[in-house]
C-alpha atoms as a PDB file:
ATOM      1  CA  UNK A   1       0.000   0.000   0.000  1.00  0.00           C
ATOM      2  CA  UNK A   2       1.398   3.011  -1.043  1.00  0.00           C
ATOM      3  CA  UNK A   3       1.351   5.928   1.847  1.00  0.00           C
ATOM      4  CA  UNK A   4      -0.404   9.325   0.871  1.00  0.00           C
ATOM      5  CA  UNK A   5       1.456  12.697   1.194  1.00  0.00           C
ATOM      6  CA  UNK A   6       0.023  15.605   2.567  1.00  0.00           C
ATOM      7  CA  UNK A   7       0.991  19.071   3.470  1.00  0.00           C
ATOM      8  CA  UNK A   8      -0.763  20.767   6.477  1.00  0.00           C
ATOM      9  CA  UNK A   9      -0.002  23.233   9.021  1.00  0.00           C
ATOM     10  CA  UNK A  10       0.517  23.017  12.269  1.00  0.00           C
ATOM     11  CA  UNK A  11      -2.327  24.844  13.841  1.00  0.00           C
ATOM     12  CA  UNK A  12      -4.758  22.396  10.727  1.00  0.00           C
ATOM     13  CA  UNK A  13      -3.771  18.909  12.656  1.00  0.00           C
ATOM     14  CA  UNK A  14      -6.836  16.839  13.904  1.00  0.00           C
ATOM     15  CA  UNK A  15      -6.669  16.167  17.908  1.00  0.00           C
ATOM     16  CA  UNK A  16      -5.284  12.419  16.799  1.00  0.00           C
ATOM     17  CA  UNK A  17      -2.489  13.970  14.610  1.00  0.00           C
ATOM     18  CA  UNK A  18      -1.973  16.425  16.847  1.00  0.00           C
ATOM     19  CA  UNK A  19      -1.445  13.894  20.335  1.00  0.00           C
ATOM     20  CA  UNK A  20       0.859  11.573  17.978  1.00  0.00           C
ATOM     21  CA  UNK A  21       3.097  14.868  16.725  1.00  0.00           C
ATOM     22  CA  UNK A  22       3.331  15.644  20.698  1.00  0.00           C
ATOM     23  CA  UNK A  23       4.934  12.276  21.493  1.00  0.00           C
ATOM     24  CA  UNK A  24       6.845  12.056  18.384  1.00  0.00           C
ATOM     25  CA  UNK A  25       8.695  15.790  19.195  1.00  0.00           C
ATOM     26  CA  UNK A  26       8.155  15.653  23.513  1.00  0.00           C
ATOM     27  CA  UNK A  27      11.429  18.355  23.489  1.00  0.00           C
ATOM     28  CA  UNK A  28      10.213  20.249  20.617  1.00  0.00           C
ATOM     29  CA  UNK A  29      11.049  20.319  17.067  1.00  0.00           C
ATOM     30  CA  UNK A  30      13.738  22.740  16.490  1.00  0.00           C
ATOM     31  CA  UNK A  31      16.380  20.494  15.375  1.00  0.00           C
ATOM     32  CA  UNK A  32      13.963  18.559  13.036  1.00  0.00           C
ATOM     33  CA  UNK A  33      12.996  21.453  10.765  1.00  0.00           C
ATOM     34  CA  UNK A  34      13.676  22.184   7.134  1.00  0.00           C
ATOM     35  CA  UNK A  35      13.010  24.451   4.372  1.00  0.00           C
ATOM     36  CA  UNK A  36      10.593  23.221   1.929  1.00  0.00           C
ATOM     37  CA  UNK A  37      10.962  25.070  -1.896  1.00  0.00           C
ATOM     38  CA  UNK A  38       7.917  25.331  -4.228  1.00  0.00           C
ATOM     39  CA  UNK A  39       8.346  25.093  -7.498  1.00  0.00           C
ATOM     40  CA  UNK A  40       6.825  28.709  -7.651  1.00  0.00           C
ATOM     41  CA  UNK A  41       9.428  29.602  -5.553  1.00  0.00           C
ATOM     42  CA  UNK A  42       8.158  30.221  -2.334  1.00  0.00           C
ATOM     43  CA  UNK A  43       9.319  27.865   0.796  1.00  0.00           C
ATOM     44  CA  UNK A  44       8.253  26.985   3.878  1.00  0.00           C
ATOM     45  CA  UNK A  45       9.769  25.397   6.652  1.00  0.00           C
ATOM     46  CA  UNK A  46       7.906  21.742   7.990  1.00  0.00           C
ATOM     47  CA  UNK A  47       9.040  18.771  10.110  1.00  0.00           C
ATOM     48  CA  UNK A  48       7.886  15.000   9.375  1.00  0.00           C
ATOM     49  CA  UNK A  49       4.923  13.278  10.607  1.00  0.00           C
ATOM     50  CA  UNK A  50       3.742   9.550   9.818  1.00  0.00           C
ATOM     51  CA  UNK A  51       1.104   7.467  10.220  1.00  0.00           C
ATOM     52  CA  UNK A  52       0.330   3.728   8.944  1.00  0.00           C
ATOM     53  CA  UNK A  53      -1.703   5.579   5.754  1.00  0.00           C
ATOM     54  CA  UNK A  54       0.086   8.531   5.440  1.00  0.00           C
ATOM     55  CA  UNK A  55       3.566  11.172   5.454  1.00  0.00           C
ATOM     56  CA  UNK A  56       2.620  14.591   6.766  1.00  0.00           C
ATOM     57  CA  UNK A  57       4.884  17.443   6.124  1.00  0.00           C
ATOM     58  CA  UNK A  58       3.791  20.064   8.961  1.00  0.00           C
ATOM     59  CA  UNK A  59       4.199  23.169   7.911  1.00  0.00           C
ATOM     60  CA  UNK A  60       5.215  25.236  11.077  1.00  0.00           C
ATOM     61  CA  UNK A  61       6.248  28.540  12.033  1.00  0.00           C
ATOM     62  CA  UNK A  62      10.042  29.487  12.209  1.00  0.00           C
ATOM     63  CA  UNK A  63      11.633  32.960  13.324  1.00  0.00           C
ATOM     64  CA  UNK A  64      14.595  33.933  11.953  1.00  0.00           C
ATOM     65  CA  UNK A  65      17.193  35.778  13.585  1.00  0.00           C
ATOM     66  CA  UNK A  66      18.009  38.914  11.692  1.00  0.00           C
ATOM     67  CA  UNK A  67      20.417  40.876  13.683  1.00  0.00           C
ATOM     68  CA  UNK A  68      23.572  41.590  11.988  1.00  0.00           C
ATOM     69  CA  UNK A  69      25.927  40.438  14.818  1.00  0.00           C
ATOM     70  CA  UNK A  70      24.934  40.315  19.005  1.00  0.00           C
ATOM     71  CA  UNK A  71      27.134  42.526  20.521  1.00  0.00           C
ATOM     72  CA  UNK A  72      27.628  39.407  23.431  1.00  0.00           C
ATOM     73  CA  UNK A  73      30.100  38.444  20.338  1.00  0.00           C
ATOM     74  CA  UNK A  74      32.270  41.739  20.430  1.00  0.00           C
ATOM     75  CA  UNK A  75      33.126  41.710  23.696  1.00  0.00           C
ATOM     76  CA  UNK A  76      35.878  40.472  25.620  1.00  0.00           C
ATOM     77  CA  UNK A  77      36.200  38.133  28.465  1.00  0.00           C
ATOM     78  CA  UNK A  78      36.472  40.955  31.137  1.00  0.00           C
ATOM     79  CA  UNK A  79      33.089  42.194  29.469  1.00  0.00           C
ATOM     80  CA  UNK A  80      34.503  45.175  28.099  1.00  0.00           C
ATOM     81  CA  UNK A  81      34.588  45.961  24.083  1.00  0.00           C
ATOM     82  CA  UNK A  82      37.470  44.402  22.333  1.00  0.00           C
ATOM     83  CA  UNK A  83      38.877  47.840  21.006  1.00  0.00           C
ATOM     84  CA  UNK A  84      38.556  48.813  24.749  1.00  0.00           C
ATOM     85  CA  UNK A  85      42.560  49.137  25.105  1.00  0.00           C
ATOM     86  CA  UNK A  86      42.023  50.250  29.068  1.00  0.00           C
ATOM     87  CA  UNK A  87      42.546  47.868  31.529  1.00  0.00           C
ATOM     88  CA  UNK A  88      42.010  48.626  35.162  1.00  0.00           C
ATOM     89  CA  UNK A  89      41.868  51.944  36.649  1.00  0.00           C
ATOM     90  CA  UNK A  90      44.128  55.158  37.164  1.00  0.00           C
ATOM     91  CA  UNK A  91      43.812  54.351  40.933  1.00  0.00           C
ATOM     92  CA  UNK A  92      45.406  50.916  39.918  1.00  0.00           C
ATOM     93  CA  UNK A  93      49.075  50.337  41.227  1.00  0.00           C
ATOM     94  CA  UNK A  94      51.716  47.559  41.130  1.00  0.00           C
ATOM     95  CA  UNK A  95      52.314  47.015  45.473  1.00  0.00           C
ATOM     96  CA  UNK A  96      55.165  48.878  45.866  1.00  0.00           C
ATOM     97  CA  UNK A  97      56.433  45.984  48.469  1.00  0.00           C
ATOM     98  CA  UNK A  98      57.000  43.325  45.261  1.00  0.00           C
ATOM     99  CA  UNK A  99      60.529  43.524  43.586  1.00  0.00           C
ATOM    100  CA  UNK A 100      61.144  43.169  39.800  1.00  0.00           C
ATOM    101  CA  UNK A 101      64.406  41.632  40.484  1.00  0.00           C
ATOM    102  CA  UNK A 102      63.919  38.873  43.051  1.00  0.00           C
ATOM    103  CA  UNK A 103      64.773  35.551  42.276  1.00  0.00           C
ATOM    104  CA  UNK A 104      62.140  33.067  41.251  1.00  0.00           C
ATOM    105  CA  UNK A 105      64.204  30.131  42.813  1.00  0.00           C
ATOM    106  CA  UNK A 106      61.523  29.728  45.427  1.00  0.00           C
ATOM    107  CA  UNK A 107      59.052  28.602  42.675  1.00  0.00           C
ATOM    108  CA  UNK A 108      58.968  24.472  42.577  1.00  0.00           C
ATOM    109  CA  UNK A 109      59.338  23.306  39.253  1.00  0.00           C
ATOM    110  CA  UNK A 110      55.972  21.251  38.292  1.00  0.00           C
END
């Protein structure tokens, strides 16, 4: 028997359809989605469904991030910008009690 294919959206599934596409994606279906091209050339984007009679594509709803970049991205790991050149503060001062010149033979070797 040969399986029937149908397209339907999301919010169009019948209470059965709609129970068995709940267990089949319990964590969601954001890793299961994928862009669907018309011949027309329009798209959507749909995840799988099937049944013993039939392959569902479900047509759902996807946003798409369109910032250019998140600033989170441009920062640094101190959290400031990474053209920020400024560390610290003018109040900031090497302890005047610490030598340049000891000698570092108390440091153990590892």
């Amino acid at each position: 028997m040969i399986k029937k294919k149908v397209a339907i959206s999301l919010n169009n599934l019948t209470p059965e359809l709609l129970a068995l596409f709940k267990q089949k994606y319990p964590h969601g279906y954001q890793n299961y989605v994928f862009k669907v091209e018309k011949p027309s050339g329009d798209f959507f984007y749909a995840v799988t469904l099937d049944t013993e009679d039939a392959s569902y594509l479900v047509k759902v709803l996807v946003k798409i991030d369109t910032k250019i970049k998140d600033e989170d991205d441009e920062k640094d790991f101190f959290g400031g910008l990474v053209d920020d050149t400024t560390i610290g503060t003018d109040e900031d001062e090497f302890p005047e009690d610490i030598s340049d010149e000891e000698p570092a033979d108390d440091i153990p070797d590892e």
